[in-house]
PDB file of N, CA and C in Angstrom:
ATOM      1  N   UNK A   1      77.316 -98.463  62.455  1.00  0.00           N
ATOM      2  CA  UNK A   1      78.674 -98.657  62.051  1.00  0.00           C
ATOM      3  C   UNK A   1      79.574 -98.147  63.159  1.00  0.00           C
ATOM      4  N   UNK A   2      80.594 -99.309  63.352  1.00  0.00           N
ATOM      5  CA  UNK A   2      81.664 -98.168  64.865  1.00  0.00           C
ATOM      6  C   UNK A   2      82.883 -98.741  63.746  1.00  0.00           C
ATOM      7  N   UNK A   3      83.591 -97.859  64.274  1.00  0.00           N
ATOM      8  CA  UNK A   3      85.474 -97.798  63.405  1.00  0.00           C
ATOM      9  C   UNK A   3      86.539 -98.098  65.025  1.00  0.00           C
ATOM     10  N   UNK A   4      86.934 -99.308  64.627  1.00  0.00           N
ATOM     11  CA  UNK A   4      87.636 -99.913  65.448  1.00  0.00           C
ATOM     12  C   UNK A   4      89.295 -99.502  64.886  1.00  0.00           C
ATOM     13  N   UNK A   5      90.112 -99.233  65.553  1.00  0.00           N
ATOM     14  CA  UNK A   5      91.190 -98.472  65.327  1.00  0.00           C
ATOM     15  C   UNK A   5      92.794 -99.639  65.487  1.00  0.00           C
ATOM     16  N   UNK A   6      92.259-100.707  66.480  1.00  0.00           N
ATOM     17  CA  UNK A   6      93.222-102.097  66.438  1.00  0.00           C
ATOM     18  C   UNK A   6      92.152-102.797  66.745  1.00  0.00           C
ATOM     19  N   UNK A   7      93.008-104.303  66.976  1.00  0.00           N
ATOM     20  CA  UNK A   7      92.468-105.526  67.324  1.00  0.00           C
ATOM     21  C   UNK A   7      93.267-105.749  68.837  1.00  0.00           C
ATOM     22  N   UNK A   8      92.566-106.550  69.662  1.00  0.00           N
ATOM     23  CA  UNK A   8      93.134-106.873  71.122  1.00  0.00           C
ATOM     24  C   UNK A   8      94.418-107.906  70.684  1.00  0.00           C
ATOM     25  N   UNK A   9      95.656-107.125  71.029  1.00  0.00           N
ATOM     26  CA  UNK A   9      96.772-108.430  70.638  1.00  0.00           C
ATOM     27  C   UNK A   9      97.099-109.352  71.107  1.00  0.00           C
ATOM     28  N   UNK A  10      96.210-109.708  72.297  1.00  0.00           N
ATOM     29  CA  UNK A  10      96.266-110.871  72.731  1.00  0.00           C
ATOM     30  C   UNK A  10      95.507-112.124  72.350  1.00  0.00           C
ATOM     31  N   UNK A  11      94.638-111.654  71.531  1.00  0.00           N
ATOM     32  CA  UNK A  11      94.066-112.440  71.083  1.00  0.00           C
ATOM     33  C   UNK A  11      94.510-113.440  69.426  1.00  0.00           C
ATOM     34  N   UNK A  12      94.465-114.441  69.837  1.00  0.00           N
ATOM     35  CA  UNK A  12      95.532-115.167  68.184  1.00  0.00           C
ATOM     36  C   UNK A  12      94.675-115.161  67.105  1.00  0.00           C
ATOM     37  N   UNK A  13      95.404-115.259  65.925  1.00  0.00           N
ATOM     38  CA  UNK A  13      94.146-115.774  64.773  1.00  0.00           C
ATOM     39  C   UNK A  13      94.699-116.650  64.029  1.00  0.00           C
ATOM     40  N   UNK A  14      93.950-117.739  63.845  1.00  0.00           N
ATOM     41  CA  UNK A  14      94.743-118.900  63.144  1.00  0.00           C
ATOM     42  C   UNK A  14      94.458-118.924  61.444  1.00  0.00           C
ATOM     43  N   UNK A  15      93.610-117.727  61.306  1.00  0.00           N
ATOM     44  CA  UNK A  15      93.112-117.709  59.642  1.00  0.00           C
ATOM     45  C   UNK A  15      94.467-117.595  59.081  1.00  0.00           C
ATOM     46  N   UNK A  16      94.819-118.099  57.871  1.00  0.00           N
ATOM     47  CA  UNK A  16      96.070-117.964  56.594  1.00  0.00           C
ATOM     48  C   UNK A  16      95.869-116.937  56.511  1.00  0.00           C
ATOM     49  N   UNK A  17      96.568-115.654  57.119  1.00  0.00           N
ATOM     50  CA  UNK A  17      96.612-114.145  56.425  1.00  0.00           C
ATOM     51  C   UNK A  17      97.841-113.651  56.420  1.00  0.00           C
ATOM     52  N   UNK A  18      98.381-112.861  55.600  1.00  0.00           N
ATOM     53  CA  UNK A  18      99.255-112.578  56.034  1.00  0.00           C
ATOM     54  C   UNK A  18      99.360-111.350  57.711  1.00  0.00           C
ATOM     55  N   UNK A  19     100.298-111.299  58.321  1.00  0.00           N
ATOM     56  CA  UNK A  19     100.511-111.031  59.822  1.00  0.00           C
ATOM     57  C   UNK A  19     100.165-109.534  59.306  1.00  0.00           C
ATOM     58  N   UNK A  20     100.230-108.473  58.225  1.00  0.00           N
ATOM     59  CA  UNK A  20      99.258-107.196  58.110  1.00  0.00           C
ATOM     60  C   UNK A  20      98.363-107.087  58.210  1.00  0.00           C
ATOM     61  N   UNK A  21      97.254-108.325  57.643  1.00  0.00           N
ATOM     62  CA  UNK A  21      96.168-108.363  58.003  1.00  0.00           C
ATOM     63  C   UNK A  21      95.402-109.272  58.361  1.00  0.00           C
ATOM     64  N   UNK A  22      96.100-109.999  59.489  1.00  0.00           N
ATOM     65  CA  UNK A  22      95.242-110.615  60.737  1.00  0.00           C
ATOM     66  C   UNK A  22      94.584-109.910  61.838  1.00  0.00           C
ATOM     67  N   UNK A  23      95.557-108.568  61.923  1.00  0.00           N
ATOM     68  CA  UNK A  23      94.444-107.109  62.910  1.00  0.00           C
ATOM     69  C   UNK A  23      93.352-106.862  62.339  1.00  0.00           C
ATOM     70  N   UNK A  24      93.230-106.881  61.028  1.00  0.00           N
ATOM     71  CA  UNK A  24      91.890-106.115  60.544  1.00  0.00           C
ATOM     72  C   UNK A  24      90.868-107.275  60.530  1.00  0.00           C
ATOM     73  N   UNK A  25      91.149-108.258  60.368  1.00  0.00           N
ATOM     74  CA  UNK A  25      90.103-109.432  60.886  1.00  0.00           C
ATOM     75  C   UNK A  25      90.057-109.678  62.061  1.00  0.00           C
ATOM     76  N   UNK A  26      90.840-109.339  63.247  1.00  0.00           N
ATOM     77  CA  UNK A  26      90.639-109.959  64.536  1.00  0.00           C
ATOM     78  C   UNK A  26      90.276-108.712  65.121  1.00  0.00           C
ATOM     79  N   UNK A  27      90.262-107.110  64.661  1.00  0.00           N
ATOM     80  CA  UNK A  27      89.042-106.059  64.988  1.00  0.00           C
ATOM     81  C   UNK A  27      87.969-106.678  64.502  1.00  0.00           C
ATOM     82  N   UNK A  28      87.846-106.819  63.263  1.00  0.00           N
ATOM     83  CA  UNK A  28      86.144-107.382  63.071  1.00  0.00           C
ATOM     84  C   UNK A  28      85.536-107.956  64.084  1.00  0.00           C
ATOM     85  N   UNK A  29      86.109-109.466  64.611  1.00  0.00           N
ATOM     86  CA  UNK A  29      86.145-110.277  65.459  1.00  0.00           C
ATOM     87  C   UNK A  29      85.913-109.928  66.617  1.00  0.00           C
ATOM     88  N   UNK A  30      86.593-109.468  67.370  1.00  0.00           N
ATOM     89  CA  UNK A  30      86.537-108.906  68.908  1.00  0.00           C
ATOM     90  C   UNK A  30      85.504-107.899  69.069  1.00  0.00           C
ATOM     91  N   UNK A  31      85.378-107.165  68.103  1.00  0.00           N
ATOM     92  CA  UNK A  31      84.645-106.074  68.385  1.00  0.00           C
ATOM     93  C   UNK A  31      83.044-106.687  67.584  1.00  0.00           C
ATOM     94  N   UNK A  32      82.631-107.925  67.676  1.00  0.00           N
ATOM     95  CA  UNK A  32      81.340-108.804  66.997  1.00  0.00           C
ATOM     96  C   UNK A  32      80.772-108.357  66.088  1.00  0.00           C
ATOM     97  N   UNK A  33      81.790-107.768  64.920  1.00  0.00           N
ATOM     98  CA  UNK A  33      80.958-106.795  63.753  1.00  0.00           C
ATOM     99  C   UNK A  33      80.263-108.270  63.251  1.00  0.00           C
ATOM    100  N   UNK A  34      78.942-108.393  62.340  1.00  0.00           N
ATOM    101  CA  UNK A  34      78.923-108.920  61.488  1.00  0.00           C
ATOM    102  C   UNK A  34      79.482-109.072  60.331  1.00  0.00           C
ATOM    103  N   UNK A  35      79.887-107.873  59.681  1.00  0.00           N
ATOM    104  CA  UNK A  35      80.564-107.770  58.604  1.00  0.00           C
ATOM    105  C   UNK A  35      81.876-107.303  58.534  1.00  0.00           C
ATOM    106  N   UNK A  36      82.537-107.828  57.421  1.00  0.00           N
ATOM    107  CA  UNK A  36      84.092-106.387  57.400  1.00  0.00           C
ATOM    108  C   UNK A  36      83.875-106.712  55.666  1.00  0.00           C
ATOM    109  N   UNK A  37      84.064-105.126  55.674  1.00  0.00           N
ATOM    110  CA  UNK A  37      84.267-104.940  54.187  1.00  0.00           C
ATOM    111  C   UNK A  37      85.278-104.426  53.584  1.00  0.00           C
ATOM    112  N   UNK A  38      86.475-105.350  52.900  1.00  0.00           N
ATOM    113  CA  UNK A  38      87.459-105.069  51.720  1.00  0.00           C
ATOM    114  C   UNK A  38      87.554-104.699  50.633  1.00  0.00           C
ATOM    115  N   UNK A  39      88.642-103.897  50.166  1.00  0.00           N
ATOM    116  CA  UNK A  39      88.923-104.191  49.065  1.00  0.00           C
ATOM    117  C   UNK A  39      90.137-104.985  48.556  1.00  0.00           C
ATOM    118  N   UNK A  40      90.678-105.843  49.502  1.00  0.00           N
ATOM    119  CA  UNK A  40      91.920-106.508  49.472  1.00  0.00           C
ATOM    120  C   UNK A  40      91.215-107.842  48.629  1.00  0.00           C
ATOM    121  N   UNK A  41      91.548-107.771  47.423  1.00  0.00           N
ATOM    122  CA  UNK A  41      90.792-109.122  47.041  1.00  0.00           C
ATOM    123  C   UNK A  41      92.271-110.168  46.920  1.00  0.00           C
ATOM    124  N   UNK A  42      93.418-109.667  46.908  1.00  0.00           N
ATOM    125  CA  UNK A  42      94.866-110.273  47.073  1.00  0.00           C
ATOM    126  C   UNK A  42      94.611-111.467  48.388  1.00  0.00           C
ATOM    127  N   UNK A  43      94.254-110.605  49.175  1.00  0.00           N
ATOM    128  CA  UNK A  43      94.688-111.528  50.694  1.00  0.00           C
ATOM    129  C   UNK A  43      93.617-112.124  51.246  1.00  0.00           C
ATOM    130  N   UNK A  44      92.325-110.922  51.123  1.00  0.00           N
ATOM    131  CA  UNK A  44      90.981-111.599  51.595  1.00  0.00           C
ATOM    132  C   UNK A  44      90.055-112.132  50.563  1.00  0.00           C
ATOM    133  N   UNK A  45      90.900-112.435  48.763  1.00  0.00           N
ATOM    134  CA  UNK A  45      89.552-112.772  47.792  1.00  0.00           C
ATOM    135  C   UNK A  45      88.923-113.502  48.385  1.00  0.00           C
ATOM    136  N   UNK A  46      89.651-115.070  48.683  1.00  0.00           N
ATOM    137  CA  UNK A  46      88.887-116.195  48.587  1.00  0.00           C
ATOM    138  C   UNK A  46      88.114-116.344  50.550  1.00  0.00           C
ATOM    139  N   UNK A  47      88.164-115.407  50.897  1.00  0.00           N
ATOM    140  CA  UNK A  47      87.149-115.199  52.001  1.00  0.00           C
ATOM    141  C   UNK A  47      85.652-114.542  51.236  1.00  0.00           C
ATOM    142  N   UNK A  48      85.817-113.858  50.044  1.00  0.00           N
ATOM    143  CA  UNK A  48      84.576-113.104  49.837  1.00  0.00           C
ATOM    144  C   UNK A  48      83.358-113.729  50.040  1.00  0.00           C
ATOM    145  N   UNK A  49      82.328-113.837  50.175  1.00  0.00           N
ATOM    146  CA  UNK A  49      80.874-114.136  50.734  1.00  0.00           C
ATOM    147  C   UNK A  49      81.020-115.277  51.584  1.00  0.00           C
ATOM    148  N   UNK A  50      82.270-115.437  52.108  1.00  0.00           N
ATOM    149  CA  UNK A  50      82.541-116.436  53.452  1.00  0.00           C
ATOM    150  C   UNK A  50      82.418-115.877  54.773  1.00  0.00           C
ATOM    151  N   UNK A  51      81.984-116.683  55.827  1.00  0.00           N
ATOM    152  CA  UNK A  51      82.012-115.972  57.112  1.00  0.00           C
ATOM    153  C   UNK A  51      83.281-116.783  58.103  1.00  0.00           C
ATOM    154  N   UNK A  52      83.821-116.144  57.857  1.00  0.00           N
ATOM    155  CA  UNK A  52      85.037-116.295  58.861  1.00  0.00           C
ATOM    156  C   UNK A  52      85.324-116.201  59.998  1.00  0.00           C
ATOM    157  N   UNK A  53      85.570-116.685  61.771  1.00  0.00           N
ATOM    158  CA  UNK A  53      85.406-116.568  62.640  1.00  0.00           C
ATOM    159  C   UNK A  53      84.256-115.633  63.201  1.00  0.00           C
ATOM    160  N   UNK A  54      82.488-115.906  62.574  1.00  0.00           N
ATOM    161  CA  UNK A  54      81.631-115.549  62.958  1.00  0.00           C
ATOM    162  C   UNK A  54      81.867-113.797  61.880  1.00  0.00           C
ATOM    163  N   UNK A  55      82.475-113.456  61.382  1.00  0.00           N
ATOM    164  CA  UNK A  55      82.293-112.154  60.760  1.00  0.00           C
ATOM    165  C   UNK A  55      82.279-112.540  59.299  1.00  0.00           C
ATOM    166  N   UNK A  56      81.492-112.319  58.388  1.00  0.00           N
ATOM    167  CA  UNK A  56      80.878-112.486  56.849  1.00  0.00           C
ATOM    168  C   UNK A  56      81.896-111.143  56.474  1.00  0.00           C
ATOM    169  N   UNK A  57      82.986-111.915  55.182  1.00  0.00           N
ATOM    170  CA  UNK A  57      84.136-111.355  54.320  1.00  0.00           C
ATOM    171  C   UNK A  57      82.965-110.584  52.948  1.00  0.00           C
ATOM    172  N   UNK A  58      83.233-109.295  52.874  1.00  0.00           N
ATOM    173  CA  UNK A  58      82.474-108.964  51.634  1.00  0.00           C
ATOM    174  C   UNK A  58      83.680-108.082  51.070  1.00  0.00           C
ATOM    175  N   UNK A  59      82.936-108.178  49.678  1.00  0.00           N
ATOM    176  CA  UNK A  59      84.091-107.017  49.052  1.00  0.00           C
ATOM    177  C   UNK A  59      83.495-105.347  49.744  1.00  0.00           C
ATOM    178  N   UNK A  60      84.573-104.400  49.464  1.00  0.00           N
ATOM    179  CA  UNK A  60      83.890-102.895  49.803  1.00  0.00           C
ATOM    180  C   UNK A  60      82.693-102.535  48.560  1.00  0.00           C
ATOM    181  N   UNK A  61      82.835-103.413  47.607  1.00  0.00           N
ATOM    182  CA  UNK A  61      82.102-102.513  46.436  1.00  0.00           C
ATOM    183  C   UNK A  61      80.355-103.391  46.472  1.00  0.00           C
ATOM    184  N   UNK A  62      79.884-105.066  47.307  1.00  0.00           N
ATOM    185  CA  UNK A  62      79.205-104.815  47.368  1.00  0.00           C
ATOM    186  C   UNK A  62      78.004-104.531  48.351  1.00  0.00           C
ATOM    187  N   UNK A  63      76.434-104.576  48.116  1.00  0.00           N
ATOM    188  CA  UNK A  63      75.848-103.497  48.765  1.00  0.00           C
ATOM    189  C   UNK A  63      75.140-104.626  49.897  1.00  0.00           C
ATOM    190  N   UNK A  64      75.626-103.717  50.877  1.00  0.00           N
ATOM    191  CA  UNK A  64      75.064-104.681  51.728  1.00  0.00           C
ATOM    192  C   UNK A  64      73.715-104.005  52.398  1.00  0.00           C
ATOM    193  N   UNK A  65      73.051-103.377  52.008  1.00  0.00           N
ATOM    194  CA  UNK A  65      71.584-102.874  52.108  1.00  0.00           C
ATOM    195  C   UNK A  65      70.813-103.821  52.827  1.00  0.00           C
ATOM    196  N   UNK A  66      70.675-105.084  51.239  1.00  0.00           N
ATOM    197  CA  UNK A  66      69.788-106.347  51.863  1.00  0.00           C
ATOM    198  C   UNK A  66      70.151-106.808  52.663  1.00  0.00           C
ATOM    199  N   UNK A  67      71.264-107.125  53.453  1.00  0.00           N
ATOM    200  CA  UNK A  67      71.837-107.607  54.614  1.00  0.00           C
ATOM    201  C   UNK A  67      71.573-107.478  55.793  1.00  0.00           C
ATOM    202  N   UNK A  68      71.214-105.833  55.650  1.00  0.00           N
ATOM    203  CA  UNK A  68      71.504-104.964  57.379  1.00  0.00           C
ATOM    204  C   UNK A  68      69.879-104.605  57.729  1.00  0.00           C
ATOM    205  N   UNK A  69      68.764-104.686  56.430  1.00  0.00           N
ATOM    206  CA  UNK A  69      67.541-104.359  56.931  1.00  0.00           C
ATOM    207  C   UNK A  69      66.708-105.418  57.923  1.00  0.00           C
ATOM    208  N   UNK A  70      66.082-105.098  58.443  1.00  0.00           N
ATOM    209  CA  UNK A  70      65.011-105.449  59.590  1.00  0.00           C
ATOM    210  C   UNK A  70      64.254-106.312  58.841  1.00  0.00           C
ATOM    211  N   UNK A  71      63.641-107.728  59.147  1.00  0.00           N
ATOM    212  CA  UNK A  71      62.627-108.064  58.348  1.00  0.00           C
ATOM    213  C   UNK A  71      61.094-107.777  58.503  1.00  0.00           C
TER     214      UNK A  71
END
């Protein structure tokens, strides 16, 4: 896990978000997390189990265990 603190502002994002939280998706992004996990289900619901510019939208509450193990 790394904690990215902004997003590069040069970089655009054309996802429908509102302009508060197009940084927290375009840290995901830049910084090649696989995942970002919310609890904004307002702005990011209908991203939930979608992968959005290469980063998979989950809620914070679920477990992403099966996700992150090794096969």
């Amino acid at each position: 896990m790394e904690i990215i603190s902004e997003a590069d502002p040069s970089v655009e994002c054309d996802v429908e978000l509102p302009d508060k939280d197009k940084p927290i998706l375009m840290a995901a992004v830049s910084s090649k997390a696989g995942y970002l996990l919310t609890g904004d289900a307002h702005h990011f619901g209908r991203f939930f189990g979608q992968t959005v510019l290469g980063v998979k939208i989950l809620r914070a509450r679920d477990d992403i265990a099966p996700l992150t193990r090794s096969p």
